[in-house]
Protein backbone atom coordinates (compact mmCIF):
# COMPACT_ATOMS: atom_id res chain seq x y z
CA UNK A 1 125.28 36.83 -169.43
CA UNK A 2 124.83 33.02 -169.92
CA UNK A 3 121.68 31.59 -172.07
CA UNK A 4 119.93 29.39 -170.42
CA UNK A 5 120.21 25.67 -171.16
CA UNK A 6 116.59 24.67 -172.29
CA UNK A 7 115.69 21.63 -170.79
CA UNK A 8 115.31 18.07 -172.33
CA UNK A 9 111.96 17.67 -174.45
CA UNK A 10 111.85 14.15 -172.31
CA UNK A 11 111.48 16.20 -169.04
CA UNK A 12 109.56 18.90 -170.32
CA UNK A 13 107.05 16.32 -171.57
CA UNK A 14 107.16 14.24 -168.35
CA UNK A 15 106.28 17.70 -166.66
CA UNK A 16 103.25 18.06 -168.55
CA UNK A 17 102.03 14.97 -168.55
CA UNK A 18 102.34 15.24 -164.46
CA UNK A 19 100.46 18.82 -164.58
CA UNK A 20 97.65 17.35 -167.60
CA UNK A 21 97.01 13.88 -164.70
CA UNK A 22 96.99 16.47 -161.90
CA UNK A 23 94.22 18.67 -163.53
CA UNK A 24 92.11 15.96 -164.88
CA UNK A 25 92.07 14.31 -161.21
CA UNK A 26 90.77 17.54 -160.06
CA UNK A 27 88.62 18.14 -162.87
CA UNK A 28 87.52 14.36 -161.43
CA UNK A 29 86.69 16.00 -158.11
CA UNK A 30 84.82 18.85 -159.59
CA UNK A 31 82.72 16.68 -161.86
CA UNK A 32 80.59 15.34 -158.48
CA UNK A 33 79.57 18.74 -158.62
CA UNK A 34 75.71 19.09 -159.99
CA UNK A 35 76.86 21.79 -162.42
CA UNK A 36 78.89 21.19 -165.78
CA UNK A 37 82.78 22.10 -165.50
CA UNK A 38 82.57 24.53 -168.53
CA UNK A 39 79.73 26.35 -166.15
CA UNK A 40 82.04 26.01 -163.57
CA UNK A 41 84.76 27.53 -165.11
CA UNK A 42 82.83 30.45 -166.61
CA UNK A 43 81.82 31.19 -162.86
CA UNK A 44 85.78 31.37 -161.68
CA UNK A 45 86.27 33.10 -164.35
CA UNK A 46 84.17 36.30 -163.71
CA UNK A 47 85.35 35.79 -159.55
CA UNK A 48 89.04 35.94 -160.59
CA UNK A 49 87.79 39.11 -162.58
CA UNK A 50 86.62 40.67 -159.47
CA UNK A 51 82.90 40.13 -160.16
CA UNK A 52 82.58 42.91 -162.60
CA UNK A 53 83.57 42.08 -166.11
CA UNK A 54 82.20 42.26 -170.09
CA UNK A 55 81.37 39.51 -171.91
CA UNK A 56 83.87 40.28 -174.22
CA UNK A 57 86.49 41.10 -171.57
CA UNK A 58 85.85 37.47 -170.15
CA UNK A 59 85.77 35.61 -173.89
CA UNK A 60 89.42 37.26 -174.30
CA UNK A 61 90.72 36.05 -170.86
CA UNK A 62 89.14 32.82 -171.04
CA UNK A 63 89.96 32.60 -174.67
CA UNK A 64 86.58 31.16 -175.38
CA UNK A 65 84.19 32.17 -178.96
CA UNK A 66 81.72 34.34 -177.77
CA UNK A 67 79.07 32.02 -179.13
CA UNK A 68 80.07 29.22 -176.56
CA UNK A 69 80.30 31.93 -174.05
CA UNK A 70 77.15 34.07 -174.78
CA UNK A 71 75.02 30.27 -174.38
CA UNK A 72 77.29 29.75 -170.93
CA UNK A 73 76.10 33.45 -169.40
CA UNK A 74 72.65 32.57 -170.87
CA UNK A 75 72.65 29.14 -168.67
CA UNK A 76 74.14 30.55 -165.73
CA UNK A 77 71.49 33.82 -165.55
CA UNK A 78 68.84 31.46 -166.13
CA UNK A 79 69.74 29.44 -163.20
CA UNK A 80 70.28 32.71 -160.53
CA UNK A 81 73.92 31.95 -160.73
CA UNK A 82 74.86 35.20 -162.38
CA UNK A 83 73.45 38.65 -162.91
CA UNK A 84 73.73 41.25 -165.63
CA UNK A 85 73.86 45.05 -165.44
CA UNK A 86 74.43 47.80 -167.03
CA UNK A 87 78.11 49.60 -167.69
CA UNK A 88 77.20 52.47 -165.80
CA UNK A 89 79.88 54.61 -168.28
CA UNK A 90 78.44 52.59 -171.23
CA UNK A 91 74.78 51.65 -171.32
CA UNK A 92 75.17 49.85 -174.36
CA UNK A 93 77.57 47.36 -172.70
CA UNK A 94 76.76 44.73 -170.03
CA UNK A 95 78.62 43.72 -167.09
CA UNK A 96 78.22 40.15 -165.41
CA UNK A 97 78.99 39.29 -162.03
CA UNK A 98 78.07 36.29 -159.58
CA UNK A 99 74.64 36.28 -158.16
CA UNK A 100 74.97 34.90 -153.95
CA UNK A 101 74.09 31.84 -155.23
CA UNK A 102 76.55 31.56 -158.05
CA UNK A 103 79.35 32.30 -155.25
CA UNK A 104 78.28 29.78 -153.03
CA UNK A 105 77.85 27.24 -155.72
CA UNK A 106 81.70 28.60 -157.20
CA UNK A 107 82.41 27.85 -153.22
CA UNK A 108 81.18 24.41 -152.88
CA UNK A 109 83.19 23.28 -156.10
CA UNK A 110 86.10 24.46 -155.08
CA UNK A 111 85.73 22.85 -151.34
CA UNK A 112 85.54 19.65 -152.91
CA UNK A 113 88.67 20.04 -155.16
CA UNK A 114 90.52 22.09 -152.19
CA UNK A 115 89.66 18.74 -149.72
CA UNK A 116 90.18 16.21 -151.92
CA UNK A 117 93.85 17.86 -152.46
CA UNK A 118 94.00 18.93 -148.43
CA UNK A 119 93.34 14.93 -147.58
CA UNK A 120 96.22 14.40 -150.28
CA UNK A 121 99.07 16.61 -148.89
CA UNK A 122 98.26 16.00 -144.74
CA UNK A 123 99.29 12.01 -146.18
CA UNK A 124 102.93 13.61 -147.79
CA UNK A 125 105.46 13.82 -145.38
CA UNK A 126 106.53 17.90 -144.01
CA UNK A 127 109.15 17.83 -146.27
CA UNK A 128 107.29 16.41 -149.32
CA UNK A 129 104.61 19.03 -148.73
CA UNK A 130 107.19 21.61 -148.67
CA UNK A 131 109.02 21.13 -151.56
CA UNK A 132 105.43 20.52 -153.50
CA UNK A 133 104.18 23.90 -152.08
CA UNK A 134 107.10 25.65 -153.56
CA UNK A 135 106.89 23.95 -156.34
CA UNK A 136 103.38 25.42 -156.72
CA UNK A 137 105.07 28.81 -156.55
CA UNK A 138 107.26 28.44 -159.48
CA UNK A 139 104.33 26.85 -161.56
CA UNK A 140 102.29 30.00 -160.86
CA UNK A 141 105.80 31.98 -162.25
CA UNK A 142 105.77 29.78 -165.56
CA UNK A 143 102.01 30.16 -165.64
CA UNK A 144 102.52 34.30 -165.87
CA UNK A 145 105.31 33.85 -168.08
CA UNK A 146 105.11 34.92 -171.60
């Protein structure tokens, strides 16, 4: 079986410098948002979790100190957007998962990122927005990579 050539540091580096100006032009788009983008993030966190994760659990994933993220859950119970319970196995741990109003707010945010990028691709031509789609697929394969 062949290696695999490893590609020039000049195109890796142009890569991520093309992925790094695509997520701070979203980040961009998220930041007309009223909440903060580390708030924002916390809150997609715990959805992509399934709504029903531990503090610790979400630090790991998130790969956050649990200092930054213990203020974060305090700011977003203290504005509805999440609630706490119980680990019904393990009273001594606590879950968090959105409140209705931390969805919808998760929702809105994400509208304005997903429209800003919708408005973006209806102006590529079918073919453009075809190769970028798939292109999208193999990101999400290098993103899962170890």
């Amino acid at each position: 079986m062949k290696t695999p050539e490893l590609m020039p540091t000049v195109e890796a580096t142009r890569l991520r410098m093309q992925l790094m100006a695509m997520v701070r032009r979203l980040r961009r788009q998220a930041s007309q948002d009223v909440l903060p983008f580390g708030l924002l993030t916390v809150l997609g966190a715990i959805d992509r979790a399934g709504d029903d994760i531990t503090p610790t659990e979400l630090a790991r994933q998130e790969s956050m100190r649990s200092s930054n993220l213990a203020s974060a859950l305090r700011e977003l119970e203290a504005g509805g957007l999440i609630l706490r319970q119980s680990d019904p196995e393990d009273g001594r741990r606590v879950r968090v998962r959105l409140s209705t109003v931390g969805a919808a707010a998760l929702r809105r945010n994400r509208q304005l990122r997903d429209g800003w990028l919708q408005a973006q691709l209806a102006g590529l031509a079918e073919d453009d927005r075809t190769l970028l789609l798939r292109a999208g697929e193999l990101l999400e394969r290098l993103a899962a990579a170890e």
